[in-house]
C-alpha atoms as a PDB file:
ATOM      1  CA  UNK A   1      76.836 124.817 118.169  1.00  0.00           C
ATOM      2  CA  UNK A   2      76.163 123.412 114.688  1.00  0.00           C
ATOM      3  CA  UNK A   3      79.869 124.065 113.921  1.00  0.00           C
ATOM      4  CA  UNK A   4      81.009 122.446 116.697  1.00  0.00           C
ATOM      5  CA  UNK A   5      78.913 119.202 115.633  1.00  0.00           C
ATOM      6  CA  UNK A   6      80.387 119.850 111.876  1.00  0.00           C
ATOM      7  CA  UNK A   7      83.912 119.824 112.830  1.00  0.00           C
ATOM      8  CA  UNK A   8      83.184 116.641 115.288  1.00  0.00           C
ATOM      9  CA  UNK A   9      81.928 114.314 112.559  1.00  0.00           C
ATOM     10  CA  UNK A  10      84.371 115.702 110.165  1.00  0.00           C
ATOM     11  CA  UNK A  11      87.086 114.568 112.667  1.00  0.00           C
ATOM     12  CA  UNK A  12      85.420 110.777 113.575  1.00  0.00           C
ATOM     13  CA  UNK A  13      85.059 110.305 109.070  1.00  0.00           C
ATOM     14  CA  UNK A  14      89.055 111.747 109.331  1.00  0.00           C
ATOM     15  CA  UNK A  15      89.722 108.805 112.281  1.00  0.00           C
ATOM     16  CA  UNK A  16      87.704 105.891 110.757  1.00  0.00           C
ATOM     17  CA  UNK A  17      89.136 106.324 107.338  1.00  0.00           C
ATOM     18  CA  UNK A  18      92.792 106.152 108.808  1.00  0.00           C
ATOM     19  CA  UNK A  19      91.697 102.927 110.829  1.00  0.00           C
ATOM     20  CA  UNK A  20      90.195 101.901 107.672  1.00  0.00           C
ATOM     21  CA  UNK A  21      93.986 102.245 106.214  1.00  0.00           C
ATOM     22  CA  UNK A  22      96.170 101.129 109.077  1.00  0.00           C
ATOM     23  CA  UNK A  23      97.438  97.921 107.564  1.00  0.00           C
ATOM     24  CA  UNK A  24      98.871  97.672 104.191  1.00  0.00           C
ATOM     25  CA  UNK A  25      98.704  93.963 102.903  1.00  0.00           C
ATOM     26  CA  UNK A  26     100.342  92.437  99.873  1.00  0.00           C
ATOM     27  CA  UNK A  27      97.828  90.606  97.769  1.00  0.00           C
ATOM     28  CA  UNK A  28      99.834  89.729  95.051  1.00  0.00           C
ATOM     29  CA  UNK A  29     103.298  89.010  94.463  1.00  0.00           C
ATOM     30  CA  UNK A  30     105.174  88.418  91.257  1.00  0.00           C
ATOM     31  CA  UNK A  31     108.839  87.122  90.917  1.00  0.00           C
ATOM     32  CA  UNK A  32     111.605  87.372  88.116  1.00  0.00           C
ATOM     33  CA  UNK A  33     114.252  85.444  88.849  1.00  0.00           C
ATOM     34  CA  UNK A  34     117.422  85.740  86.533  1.00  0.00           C
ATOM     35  CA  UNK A  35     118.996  83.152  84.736  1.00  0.00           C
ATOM     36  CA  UNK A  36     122.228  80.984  86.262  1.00  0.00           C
ATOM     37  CA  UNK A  37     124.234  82.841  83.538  1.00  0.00           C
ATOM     38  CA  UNK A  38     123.308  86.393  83.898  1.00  0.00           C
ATOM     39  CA  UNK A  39     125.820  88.602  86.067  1.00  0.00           C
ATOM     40  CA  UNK A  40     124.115  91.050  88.353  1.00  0.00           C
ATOM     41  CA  UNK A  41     126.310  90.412  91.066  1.00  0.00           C
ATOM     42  CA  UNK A  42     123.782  89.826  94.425  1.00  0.00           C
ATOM     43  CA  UNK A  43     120.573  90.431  92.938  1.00  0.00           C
ATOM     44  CA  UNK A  44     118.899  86.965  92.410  1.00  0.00           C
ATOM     45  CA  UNK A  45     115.666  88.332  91.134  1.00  0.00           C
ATOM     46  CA  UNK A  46     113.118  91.679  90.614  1.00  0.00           C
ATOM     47  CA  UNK A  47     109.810  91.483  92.056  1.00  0.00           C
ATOM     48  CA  UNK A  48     106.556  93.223  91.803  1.00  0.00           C
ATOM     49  CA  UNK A  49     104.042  93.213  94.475  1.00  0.00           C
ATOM     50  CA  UNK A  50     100.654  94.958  94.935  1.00  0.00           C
ATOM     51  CA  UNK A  51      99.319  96.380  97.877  1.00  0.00           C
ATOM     52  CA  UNK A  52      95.288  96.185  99.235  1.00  0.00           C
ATOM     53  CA  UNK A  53      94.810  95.094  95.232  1.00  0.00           C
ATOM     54  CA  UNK A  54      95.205  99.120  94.485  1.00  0.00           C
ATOM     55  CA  UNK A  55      98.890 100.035  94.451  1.00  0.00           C
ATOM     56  CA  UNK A  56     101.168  98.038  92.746  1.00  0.00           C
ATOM     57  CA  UNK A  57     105.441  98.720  93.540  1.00  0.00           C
ATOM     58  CA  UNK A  58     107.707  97.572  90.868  1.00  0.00           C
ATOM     59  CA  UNK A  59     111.615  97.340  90.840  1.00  0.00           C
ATOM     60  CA  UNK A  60     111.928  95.482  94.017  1.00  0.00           C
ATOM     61  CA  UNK A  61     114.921  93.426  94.387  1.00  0.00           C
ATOM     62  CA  UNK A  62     115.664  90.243  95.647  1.00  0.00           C
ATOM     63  CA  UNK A  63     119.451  90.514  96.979  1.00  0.00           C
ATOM     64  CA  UNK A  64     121.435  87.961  98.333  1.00  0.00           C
ATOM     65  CA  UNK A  65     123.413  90.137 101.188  1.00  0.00           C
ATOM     66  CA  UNK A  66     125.584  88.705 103.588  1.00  0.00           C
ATOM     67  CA  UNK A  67     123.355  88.285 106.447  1.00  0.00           C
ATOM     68  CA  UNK A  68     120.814  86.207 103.979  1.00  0.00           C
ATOM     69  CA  UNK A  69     118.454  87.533 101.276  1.00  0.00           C
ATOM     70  CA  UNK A  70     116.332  90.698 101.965  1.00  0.00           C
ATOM     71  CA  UNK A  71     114.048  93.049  99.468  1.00  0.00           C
ATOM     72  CA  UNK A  72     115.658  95.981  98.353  1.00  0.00           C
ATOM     73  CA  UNK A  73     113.798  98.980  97.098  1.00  0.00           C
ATOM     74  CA  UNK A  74     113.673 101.032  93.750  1.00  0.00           C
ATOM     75  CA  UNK A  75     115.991 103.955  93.786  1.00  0.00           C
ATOM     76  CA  UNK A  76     115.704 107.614  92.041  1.00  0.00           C
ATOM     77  CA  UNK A  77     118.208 107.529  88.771  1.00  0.00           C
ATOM     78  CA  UNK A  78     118.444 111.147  88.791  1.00  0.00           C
ATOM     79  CA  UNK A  79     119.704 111.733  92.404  1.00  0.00           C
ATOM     80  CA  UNK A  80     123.004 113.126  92.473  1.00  0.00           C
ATOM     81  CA  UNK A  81     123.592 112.818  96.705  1.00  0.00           C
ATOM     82  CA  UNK A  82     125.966 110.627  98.604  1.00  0.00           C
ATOM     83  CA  UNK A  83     123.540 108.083  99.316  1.00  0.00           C
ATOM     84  CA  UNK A  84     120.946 106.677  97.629  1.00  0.00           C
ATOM     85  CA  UNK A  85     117.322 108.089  97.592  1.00  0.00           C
ATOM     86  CA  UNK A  86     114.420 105.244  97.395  1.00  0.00           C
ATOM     87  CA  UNK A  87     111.722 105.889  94.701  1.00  0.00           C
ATOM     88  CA  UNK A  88     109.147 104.314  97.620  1.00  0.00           C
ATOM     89  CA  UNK A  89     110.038 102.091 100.964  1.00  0.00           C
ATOM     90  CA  UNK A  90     108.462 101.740 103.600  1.00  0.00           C
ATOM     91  CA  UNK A  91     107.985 103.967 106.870  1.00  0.00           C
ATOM     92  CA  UNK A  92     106.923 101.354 109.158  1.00  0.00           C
ATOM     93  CA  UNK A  93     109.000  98.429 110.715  1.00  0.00           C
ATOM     94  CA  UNK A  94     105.652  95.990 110.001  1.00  0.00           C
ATOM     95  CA  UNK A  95     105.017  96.572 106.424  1.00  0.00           C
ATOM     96  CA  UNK A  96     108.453  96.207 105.568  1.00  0.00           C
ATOM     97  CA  UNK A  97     108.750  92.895 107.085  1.00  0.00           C
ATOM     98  CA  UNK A  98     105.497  92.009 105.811  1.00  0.00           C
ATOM     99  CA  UNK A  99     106.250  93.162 102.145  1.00  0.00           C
ATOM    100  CA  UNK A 100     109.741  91.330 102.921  1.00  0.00           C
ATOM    101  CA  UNK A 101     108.343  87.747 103.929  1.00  0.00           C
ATOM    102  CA  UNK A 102     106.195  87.804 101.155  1.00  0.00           C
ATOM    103  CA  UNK A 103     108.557  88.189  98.482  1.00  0.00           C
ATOM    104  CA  UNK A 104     111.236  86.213  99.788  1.00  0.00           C
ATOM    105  CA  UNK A 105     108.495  83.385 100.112  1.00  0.00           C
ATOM    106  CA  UNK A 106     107.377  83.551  96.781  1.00  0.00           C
ATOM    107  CA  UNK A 107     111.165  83.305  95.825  1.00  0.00           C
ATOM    108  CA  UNK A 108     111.628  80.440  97.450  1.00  0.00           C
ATOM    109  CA  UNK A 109     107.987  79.076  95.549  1.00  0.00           C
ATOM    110  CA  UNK A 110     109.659  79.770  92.440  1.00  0.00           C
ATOM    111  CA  UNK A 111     113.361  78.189  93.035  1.00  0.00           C
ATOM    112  CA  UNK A 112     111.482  74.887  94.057  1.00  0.00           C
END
């Protein structure tokens, strides 16, 4: 019975720390817009943002695509595939759009 018990609680500290965890939020944001002059084609800026003040992302890009700007993510230099592979991104549909309308806020902040 005592193992029963043990493998109970070790499940309910497994469930509350993933509750714990559910949301990623961006608590800081930093922007680095290029200069009029500089020719990067669509990419307006890089950003950095940090995440629950404990993971920080680098190499984000502002891009001006033709459907309005959007965040594009760091890619993997060394991959030799077809596509492109993404350093980190997202998995979820919220913290993408949340980690999007953050930086493309703070863009705007920094245009005006």
């Amino acid at each position: 019975m005592s193992e029963n018990t043990a493998e109970k609680s070790t499940e309910d500290i497994v469930q509350k720390e993933s509750t714990t965890f559910d949301c990623l939020a961006v608590t800081n944001v930093q922007i680095f817009p290029f200069k009029e002059g500089m020719s990067l084609g669509k990419i307006k800026a890089m950003a950095s943002v940090v995440l629950n003040d404990q993971l920080q992302i680098r190499g984000l890009r502002v891009v001006d695509g033709t459907q309005g700007f959007f965040v594009g993510y760091p890619c993997d230099p060394f991959f030799k595939g077809e596509e492109s592979r993404y350093v980190c991104a997202p998995i979820t549909r919220q913290l993408r759009e949340h980690i999007e309308n953050c930086v493309l806020e703070r863009y705007q902040q920094c245009l005006n």
